[in-house]
Protein backbone atom coordinates (compact mmCIF):
# COMPACT_ATOMS: atom_id res chain seq x y z
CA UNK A 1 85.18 102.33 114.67
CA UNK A 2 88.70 104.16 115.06
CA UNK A 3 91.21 102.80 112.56
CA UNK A 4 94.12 102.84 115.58
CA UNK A 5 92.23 102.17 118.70
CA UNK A 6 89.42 100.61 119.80
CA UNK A 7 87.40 100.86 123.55
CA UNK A 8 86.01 97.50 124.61
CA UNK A 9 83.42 97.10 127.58
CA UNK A 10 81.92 94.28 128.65
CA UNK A 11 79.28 92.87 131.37
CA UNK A 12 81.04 89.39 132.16
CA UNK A 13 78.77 86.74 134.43
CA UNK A 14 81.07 86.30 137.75
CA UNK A 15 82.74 90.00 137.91
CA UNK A 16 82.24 92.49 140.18
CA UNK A 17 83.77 95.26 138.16
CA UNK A 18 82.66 96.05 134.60
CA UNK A 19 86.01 95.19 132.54
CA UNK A 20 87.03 98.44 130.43
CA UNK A 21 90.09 97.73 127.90
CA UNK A 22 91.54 99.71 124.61
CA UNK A 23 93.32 98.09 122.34
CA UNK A 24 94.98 98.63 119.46
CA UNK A 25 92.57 98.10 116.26
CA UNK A 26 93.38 94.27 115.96
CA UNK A 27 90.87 91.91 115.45
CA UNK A 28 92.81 88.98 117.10
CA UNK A 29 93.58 91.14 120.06
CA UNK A 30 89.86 91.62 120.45
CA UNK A 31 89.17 87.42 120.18
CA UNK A 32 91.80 87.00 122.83
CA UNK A 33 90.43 89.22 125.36
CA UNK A 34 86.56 88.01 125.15
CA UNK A 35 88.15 84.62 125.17
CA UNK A 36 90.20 85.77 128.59
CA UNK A 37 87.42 87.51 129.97
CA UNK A 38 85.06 83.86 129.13
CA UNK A 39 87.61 81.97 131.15
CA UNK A 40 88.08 84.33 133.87
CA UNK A 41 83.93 84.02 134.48
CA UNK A 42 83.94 80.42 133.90
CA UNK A 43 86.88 80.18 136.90
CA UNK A 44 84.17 82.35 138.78
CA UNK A 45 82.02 79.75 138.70
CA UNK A 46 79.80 81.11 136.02
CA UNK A 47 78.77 79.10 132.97
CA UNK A 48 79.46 80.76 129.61
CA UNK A 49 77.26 79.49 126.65
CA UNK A 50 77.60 82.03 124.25
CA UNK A 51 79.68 85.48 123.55
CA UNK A 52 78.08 88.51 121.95
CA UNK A 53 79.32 91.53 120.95
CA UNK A 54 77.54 94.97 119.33
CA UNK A 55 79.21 98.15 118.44
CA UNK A 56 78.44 101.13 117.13
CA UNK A 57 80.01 101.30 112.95
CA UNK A 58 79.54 102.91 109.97
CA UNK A 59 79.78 101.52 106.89
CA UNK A 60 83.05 100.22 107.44
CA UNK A 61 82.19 98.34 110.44
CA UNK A 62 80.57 95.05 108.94
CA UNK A 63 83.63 92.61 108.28
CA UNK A 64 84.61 93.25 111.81
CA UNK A 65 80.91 91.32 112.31
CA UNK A 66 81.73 88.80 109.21
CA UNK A 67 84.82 88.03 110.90
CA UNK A 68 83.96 87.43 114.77
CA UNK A 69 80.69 85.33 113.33
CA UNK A 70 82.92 82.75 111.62
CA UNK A 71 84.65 82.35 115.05
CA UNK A 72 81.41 81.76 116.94
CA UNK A 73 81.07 85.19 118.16
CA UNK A 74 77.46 86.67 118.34
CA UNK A 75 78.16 90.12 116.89
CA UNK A 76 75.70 92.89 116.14
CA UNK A 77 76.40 95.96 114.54
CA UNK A 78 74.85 99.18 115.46
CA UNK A 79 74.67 102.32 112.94
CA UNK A 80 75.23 105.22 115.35
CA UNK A 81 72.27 107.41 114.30
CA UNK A 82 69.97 104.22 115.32
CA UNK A 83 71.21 104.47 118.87
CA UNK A 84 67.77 107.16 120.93
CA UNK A 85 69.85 110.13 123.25
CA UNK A 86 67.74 112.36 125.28
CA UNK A 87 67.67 116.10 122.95
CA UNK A 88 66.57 117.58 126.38
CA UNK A 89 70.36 118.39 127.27
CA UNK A 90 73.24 118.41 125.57
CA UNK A 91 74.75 115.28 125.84
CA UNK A 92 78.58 114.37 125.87
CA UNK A 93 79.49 112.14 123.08
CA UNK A 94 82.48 110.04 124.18
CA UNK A 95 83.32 105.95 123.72
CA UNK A 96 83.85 106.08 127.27
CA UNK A 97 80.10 107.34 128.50
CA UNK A 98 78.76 104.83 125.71
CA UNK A 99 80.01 102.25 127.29
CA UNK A 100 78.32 102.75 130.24
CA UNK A 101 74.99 100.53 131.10
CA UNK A 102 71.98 101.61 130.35
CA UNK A 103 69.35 102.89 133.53
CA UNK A 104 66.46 100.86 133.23
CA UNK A 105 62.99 102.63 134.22
């Protein structure tokens, strides 16, 4: 977690497009956009029961969790050496690519 900026990506039910946002490192700024993004899907149509974020933090990153939790935010944090890369090639390391889904086999 950058101390000035942060890159949020989400998969929202109802969108065509997978929403792709920095912000400034502002916890408030974050609860306002998932909010935004959960009434955006729920004008789609789309029934929202539940929001849940994960991230990749260090030790720092917990209170963000602690924090988003007492405002009924599903959060997970993820300790970046946890997270499997192919060694096969070198990989580039950038918020940007990690954001990207996942292939499934």
């Amino acid at each position: 977690m950058s101390q000035t900026k942060w890159l949020i990506a989400a998969t929202v039910p109802g969108f065509e497009r997978s929403p792709l946002k920095k912000l400034d490192a502002d916890p408030d700024s974050v609860l306002r956009l998932l909010r935004r993004w959960r009434s955006e899907a729920i004008q789609a149509g789309r029934e929202v029961r539940r929001i849940v974020v994960a991230y990749e933090a260090g030790r720092d990153g917990f209170w963000l969790a602690r924090w988003l939790q007492a405002r009924a935010v599903e959060a997970y944090v993820i300790h970046p050496s946890s997270v499997a890369v192919s060694r096969e090639h070198r990989r580039a390391k950038t918020d940007r690519l990690d954001t990207l889904p996942c292939e499934r086999p």
